[in-house]
PDB file of N, CA and C in Angstrom:
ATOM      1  N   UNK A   1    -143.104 -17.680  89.534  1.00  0.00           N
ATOM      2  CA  UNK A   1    -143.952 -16.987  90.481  1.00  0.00           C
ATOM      3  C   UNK A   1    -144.698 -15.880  89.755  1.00  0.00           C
ATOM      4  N   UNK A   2    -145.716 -15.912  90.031  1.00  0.00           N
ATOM      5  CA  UNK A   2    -146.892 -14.839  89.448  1.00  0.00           C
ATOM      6  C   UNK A   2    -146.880 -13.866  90.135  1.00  0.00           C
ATOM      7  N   UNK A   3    -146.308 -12.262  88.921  1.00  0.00           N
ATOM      8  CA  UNK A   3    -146.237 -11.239  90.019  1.00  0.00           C
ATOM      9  C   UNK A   3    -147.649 -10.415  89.571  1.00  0.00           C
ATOM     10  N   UNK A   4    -147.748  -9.526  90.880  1.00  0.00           N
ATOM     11  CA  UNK A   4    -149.384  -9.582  91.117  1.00  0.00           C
ATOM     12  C   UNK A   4    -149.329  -8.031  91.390  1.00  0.00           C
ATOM     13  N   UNK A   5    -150.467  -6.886  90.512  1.00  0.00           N
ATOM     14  CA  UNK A   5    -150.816  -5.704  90.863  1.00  0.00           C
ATOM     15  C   UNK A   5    -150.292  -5.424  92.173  1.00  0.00           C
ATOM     16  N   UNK A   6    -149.830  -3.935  91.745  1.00  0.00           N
ATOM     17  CA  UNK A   6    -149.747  -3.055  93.339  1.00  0.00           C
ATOM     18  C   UNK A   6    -150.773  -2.931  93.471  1.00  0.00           C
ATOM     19  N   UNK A   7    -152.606  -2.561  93.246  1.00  0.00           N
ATOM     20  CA  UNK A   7    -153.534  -2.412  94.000  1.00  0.00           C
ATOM     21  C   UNK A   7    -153.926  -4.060  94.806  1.00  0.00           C
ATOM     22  N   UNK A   8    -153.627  -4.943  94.271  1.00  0.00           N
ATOM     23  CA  UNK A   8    -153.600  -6.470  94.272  1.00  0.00           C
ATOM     24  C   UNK A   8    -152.749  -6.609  95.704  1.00  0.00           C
ATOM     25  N   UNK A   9    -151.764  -5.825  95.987  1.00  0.00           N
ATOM     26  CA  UNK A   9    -150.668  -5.660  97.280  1.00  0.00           C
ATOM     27  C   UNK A   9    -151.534  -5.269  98.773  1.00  0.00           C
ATOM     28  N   UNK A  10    -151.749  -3.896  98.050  1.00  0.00           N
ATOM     29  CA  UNK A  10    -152.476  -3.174  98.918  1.00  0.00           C
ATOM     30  C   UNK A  10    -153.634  -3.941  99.528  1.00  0.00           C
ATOM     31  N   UNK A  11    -154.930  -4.346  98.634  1.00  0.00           N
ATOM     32  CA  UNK A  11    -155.608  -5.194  98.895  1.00  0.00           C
ATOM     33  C   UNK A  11    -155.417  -5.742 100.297  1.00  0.00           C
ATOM     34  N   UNK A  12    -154.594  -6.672  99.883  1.00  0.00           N
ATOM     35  CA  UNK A  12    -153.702  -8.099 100.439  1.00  0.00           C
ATOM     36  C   UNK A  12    -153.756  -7.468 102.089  1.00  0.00           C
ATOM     37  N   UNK A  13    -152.901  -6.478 101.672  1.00  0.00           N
ATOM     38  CA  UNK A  13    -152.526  -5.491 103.142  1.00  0.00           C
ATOM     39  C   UNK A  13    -153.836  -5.027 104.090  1.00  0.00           C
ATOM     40  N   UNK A  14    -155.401  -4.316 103.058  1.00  0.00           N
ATOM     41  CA  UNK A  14    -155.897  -4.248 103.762  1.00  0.00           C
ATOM     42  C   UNK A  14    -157.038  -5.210 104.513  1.00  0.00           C
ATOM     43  N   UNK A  15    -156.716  -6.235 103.656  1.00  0.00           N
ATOM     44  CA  UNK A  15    -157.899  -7.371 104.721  1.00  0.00           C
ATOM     45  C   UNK A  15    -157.066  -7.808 105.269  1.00  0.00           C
ATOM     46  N   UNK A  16    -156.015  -7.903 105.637  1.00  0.00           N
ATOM     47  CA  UNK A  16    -155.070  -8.121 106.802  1.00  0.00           C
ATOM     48  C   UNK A  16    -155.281  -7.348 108.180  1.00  0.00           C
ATOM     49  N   UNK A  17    -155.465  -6.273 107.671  1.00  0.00           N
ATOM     50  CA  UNK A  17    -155.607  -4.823 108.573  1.00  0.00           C
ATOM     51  C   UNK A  17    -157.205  -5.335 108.665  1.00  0.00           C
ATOM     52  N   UNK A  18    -157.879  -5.465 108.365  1.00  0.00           N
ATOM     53  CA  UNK A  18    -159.225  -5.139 108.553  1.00  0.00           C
ATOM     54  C   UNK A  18    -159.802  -5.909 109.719  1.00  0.00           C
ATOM     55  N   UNK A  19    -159.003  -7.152 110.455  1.00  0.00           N
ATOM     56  CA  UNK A  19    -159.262  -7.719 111.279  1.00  0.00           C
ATOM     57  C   UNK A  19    -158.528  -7.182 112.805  1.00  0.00           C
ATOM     58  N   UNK A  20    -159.140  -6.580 114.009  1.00  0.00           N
ATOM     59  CA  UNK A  20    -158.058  -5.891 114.279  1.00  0.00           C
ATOM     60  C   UNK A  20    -157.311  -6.733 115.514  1.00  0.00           C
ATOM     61  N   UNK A  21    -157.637  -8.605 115.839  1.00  0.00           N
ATOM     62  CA  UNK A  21    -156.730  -9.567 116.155  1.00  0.00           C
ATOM     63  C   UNK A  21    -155.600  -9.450 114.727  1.00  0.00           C
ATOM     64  N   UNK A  22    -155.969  -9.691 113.725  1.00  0.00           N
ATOM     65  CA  UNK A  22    -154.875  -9.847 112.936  1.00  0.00           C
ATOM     66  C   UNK A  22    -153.940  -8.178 112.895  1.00  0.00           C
ATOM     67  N   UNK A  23    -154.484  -7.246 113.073  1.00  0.00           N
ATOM     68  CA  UNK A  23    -153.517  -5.746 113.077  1.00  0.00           C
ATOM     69  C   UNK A  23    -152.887  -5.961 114.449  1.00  0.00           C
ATOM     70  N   UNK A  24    -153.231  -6.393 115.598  1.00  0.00           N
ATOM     71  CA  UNK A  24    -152.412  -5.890 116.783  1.00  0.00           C
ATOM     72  C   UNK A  24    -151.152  -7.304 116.502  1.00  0.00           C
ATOM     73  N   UNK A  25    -151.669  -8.781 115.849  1.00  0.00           N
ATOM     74  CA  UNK A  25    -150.449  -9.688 115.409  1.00  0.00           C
ATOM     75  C   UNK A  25    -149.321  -9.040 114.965  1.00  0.00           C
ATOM     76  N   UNK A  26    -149.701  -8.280 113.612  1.00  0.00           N
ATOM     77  CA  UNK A  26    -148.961  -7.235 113.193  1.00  0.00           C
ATOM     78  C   UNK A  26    -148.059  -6.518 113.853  1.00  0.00           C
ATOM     79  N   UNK A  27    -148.627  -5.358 115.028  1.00  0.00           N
ATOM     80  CA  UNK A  27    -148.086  -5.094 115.389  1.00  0.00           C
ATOM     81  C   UNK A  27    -147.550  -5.083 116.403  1.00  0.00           C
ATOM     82  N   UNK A  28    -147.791  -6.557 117.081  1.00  0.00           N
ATOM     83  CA  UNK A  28    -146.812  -7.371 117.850  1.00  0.00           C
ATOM     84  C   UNK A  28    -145.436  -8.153 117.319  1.00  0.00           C
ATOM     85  N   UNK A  29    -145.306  -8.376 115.883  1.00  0.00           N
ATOM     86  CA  UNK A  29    -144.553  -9.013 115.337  1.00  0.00           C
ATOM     87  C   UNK A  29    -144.230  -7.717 114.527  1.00  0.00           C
ATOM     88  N   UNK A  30    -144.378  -6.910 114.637  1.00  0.00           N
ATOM     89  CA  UNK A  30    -143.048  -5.498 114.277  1.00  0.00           C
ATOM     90  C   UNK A  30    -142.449  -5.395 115.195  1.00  0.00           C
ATOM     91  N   UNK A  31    -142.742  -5.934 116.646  1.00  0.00           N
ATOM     92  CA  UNK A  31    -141.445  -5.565 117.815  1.00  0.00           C
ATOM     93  C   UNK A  31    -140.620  -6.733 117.905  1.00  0.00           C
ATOM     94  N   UNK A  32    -141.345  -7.810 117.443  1.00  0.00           N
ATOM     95  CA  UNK A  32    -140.315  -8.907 117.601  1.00  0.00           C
ATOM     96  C   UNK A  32    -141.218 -10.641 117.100  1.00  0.00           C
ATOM     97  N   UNK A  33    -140.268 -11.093 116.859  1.00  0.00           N
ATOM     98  CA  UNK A  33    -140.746 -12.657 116.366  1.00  0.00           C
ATOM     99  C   UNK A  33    -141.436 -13.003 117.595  1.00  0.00           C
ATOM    100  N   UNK A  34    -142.616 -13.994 116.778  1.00  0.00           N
ATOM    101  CA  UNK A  34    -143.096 -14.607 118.917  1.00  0.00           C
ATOM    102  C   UNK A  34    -143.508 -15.934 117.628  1.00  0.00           C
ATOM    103  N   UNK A  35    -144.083 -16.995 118.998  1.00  0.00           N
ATOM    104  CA  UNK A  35    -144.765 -18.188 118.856  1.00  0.00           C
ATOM    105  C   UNK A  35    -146.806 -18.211 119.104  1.00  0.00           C
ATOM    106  N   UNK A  36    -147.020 -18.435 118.604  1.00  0.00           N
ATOM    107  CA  UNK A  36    -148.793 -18.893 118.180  1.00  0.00           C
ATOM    108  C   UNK A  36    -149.166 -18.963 119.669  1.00  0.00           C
ATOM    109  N   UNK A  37    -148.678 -19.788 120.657  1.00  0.00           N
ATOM    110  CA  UNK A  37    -148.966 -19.690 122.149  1.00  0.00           C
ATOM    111  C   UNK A  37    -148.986 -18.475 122.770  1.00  0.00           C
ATOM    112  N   UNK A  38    -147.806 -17.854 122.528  1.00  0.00           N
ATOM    113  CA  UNK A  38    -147.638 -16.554 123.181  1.00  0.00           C
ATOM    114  C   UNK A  38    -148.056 -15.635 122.584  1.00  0.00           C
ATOM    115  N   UNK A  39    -148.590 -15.750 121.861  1.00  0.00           N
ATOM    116  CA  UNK A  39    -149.746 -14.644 121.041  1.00  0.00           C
ATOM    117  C   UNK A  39    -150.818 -14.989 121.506  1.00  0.00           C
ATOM    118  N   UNK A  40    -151.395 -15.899 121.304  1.00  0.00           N
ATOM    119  CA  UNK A  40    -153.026 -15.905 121.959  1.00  0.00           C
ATOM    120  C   UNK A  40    -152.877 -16.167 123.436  1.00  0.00           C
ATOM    121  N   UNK A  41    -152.187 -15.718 124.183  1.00  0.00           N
ATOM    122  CA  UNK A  41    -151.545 -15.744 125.701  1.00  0.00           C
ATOM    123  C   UNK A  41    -152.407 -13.859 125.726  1.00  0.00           C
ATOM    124  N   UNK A  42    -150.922 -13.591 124.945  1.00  0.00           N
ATOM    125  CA  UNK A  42    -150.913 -12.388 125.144  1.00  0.00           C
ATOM    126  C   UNK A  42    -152.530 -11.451 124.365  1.00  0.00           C
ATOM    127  N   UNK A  43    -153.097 -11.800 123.824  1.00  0.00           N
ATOM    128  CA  UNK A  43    -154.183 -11.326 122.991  1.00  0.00           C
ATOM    129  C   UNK A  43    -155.623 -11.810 123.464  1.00  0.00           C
ATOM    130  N   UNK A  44    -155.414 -12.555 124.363  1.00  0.00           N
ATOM    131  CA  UNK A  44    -156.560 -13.498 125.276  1.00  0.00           C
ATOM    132  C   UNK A  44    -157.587 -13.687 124.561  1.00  0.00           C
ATOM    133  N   UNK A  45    -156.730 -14.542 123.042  1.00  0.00           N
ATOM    134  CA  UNK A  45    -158.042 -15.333 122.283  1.00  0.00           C
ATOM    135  C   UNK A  45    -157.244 -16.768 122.229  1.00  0.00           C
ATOM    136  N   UNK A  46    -158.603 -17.741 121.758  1.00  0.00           N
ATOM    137  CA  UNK A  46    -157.871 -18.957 121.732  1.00  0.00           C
ATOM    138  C   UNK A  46    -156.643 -19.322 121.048  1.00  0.00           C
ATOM    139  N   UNK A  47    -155.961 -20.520 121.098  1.00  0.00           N
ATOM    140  CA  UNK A  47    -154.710 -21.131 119.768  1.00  0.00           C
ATOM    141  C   UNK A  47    -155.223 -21.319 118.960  1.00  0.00           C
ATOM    142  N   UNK A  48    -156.411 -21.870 118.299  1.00  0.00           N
ATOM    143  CA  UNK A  48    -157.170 -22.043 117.343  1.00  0.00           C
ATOM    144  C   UNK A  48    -157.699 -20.526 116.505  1.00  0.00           C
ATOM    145  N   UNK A  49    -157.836 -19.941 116.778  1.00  0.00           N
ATOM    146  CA  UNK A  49    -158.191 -18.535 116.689  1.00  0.00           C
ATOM    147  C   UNK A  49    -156.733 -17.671 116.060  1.00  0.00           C
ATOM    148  N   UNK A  50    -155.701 -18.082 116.562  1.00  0.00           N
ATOM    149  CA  UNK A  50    -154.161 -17.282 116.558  1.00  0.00           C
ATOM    150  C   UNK A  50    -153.963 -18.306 115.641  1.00  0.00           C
ATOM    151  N   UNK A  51    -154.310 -19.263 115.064  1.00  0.00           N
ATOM    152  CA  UNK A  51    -153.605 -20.179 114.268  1.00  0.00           C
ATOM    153  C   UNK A  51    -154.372 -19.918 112.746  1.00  0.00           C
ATOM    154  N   UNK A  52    -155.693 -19.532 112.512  1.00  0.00           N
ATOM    155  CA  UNK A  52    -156.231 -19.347 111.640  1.00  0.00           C
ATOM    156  C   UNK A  52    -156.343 -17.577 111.365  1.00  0.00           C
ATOM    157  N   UNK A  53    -155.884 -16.569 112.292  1.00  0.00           N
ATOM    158  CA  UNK A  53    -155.469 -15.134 111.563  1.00  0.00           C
ATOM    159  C   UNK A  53    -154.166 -15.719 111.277  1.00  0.00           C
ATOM    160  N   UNK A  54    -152.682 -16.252 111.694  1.00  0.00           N
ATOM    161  CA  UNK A  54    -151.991 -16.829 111.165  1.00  0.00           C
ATOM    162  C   UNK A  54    -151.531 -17.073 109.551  1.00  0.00           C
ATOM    163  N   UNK A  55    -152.384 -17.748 109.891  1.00  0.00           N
ATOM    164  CA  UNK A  55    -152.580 -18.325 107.945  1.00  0.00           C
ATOM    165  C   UNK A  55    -152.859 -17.734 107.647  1.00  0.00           C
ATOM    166  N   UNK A  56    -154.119 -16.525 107.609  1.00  0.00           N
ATOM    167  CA  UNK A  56    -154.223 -15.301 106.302  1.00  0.00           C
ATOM    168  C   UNK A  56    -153.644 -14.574 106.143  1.00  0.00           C
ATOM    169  N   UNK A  57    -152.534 -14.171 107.475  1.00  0.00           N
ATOM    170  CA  UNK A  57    -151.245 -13.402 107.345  1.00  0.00           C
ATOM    171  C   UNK A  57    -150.363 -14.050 106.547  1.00  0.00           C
ATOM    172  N   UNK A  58    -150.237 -15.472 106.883  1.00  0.00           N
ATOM    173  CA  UNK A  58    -149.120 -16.277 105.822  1.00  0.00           C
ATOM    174  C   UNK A  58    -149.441 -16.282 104.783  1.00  0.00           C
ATOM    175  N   UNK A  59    -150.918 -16.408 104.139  1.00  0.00           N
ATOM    176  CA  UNK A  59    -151.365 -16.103 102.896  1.00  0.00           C
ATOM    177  C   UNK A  59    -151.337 -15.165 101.930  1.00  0.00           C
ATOM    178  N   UNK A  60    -151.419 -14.174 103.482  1.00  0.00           N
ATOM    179  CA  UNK A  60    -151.542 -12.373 102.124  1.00  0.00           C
ATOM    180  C   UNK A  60    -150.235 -12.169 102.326  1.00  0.00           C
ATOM    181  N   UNK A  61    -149.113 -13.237 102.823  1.00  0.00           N
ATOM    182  CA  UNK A  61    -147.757 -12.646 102.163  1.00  0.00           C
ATOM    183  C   UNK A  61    -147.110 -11.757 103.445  1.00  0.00           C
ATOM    184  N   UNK A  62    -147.764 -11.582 104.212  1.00  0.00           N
ATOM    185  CA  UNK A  62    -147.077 -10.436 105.471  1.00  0.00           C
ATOM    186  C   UNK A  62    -146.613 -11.259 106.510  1.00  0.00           C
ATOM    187  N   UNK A  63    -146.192 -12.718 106.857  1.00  0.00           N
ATOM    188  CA  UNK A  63    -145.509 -13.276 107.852  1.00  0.00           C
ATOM    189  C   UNK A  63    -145.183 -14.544 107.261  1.00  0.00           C
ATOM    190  N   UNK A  64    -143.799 -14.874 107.847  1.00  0.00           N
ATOM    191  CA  UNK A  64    -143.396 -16.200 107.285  1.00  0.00           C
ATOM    192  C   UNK A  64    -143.378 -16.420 108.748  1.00  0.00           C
ATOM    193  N   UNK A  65    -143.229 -18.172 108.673  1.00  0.00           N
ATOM    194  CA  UNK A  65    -143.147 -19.019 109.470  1.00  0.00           C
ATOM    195  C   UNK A  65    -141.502 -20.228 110.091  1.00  0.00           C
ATOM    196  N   UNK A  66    -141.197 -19.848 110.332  1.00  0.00           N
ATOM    197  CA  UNK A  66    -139.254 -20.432 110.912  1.00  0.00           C
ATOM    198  C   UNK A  66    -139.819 -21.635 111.913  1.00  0.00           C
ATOM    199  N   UNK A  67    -139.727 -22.558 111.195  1.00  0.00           N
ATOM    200  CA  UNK A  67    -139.268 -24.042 112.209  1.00  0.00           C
ATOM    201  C   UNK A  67    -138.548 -24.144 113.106  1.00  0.00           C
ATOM    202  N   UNK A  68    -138.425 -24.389 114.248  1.00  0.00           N
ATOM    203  CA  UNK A  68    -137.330 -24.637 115.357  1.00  0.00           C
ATOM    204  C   UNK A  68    -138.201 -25.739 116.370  1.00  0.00           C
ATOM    205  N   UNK A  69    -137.542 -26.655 115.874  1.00  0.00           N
ATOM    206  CA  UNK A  69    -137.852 -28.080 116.066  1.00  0.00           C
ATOM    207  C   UNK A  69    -139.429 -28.123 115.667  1.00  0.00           C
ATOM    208  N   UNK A  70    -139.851 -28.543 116.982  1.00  0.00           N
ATOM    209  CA  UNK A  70    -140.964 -28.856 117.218  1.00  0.00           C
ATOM    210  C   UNK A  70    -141.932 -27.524 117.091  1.00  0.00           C
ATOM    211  N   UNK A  71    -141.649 -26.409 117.124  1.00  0.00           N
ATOM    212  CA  UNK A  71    -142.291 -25.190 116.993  1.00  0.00           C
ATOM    213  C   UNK A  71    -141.928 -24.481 116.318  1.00  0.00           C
ATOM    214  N   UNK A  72    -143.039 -23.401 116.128  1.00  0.00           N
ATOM    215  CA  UNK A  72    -143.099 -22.555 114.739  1.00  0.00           C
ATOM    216  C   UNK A  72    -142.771 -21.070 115.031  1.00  0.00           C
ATOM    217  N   UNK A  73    -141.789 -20.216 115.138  1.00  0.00           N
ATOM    218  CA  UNK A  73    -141.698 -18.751 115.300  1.00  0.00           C
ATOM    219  C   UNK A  73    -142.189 -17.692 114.119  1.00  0.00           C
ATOM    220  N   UNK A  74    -143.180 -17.305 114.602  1.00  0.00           N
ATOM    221  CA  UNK A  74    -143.452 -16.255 113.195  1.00  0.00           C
ATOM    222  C   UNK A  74    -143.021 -14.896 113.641  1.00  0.00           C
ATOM    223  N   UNK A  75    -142.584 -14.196 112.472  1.00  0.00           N
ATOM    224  CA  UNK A  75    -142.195 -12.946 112.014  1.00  0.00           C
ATOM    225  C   UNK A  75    -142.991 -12.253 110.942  1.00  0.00           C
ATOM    226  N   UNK A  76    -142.366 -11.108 110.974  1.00  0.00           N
ATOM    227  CA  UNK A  76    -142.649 -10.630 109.562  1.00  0.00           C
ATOM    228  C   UNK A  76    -142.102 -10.672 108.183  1.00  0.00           C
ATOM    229  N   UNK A  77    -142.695 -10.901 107.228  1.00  0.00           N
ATOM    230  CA  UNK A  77    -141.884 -11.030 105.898  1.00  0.00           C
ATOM    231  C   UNK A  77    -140.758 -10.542 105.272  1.00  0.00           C
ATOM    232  N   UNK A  78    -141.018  -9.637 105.942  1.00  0.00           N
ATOM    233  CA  UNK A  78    -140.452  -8.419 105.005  1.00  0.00           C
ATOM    234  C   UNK A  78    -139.841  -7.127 106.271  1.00  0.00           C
ATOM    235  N   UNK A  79    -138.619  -7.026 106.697  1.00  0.00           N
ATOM    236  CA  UNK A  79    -137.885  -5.984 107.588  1.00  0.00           C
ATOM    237  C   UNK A  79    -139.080  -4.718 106.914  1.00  0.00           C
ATOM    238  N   UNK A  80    -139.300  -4.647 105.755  1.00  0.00           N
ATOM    239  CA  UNK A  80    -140.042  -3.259 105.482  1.00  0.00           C
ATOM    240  C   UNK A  80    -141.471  -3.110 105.926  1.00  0.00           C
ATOM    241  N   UNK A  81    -141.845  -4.204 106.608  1.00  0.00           N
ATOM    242  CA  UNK A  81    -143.428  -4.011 106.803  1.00  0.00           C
ATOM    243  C   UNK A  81    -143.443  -3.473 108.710  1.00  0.00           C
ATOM    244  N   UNK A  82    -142.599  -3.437 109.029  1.00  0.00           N
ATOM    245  CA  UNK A  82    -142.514  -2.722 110.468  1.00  0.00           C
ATOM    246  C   UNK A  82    -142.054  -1.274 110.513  1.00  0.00           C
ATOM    247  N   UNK A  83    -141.661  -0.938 108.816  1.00  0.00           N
ATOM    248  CA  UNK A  83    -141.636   0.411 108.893  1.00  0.00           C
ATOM    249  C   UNK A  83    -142.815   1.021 108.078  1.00  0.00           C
ATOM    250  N   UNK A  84    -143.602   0.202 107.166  1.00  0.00           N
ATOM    251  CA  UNK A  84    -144.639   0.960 106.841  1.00  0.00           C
ATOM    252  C   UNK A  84    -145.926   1.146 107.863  1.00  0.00           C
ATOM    253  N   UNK A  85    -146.062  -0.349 109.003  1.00  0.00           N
ATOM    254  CA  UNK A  85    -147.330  -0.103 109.856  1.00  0.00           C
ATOM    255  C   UNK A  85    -146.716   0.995 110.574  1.00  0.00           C
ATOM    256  N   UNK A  86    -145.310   1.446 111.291  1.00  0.00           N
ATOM    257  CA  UNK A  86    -145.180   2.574 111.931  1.00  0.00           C
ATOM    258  C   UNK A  86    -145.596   3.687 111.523  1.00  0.00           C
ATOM    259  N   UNK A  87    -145.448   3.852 109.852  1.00  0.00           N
ATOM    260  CA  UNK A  87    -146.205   5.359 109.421  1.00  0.00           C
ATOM    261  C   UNK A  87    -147.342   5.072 109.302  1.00  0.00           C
ATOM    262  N   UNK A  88    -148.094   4.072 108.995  1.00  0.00           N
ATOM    263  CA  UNK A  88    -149.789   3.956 109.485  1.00  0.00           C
ATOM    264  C   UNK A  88    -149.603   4.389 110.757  1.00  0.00           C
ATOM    265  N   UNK A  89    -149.282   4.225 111.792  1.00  0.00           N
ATOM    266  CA  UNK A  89    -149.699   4.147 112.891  1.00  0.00           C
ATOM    267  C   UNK A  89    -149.461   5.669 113.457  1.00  0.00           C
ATOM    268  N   UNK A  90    -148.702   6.409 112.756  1.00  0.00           N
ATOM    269  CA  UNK A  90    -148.290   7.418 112.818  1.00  0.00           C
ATOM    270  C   UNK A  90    -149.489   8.437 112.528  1.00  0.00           C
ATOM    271  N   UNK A  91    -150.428   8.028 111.304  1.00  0.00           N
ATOM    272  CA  UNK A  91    -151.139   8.784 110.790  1.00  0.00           C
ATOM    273  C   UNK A  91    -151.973   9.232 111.491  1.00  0.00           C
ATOM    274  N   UNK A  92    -152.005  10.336 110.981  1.00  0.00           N
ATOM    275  CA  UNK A  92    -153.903  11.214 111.966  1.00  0.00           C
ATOM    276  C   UNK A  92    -155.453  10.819 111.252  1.00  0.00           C
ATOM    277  N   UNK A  93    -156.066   9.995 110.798  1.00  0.00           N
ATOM    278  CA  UNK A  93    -157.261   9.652 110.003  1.00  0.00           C
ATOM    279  C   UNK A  93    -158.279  10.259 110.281  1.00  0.00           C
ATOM    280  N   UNK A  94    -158.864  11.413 109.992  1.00  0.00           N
ATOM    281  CA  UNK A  94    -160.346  12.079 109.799  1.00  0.00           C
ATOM    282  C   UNK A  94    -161.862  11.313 108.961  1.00  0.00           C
ATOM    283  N   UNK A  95    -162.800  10.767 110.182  1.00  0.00           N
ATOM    284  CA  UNK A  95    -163.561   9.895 109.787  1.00  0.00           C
ATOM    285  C   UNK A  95    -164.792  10.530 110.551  1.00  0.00           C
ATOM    286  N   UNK A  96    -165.957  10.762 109.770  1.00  0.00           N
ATOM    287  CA  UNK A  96    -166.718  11.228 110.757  1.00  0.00           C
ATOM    288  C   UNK A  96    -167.980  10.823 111.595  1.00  0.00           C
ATOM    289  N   UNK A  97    -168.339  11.714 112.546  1.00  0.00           N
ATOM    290  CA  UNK A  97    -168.704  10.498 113.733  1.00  0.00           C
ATOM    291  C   UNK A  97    -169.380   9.933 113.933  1.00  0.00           C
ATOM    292  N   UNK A  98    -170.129   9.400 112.859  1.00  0.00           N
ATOM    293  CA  UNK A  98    -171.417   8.488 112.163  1.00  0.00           C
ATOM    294  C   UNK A  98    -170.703   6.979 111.126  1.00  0.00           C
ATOM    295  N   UNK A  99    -169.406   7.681 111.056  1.00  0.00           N
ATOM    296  CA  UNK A  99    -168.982   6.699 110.155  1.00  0.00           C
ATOM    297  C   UNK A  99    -168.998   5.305 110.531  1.00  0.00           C
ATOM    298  N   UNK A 100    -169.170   3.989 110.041  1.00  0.00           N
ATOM    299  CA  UNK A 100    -169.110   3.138 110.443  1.00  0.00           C
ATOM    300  C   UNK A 100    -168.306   2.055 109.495  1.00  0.00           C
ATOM    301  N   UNK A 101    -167.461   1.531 109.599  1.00  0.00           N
ATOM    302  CA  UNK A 101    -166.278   0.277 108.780  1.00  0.00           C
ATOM    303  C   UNK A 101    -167.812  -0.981 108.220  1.00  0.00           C
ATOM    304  N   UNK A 102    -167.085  -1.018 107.487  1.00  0.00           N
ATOM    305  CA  UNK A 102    -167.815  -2.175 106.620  1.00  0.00           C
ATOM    306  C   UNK A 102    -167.491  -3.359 106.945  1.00  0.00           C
TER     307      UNK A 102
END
């Protein structure tokens, strides 16, 4: 396995974050494992839509995927990534009021 820069991590982390269907996945799956249905239930976008932020989460490494039978429960990778979005989420960010995200 090819180990890969900490800015290479971060990265990873923030085009994850940068989508903010894929950040609230996130931080729906820091409170608890769910299924692809009940995410785009709960997020009132399509399965097709929850199935492809999905994969770039499974890609950049921040959710695995658990078989049970016929269906797929996703989580998070890593017990530590529900304590780092909590101190994101924690943070106070000063941006000013012209600013606009890229």
């Amino acid at each position: 396995m090819e180990t890969i820069s900490k800015a290479a991590v971060l990265a990873r982390f923030g085009y994850a974050l940068s989508d903010p269907t894929r950040a609230q996945i996130l931080i729906d799956l820091a409170e608890a494992p769910n299924y692809p249905a009940a995410l785009a239930d709960k997020l009132a976008v399509s399965r097709q839509s929850i199935s492809n932020h999905l994969a770039c989460l499974r890609d950049c490494g921040l959710v695995s995927v658990v078989q049970e039978g016929r269906r797929s429960r996703y989580e998070l990778a890593h017990p530590g990534l529900a304590h780092a979005l909590g101190d994101l989420l924690g943070l106070v960010l000063q941006a000013s009021e012209d600013h606009r995200p890229h």
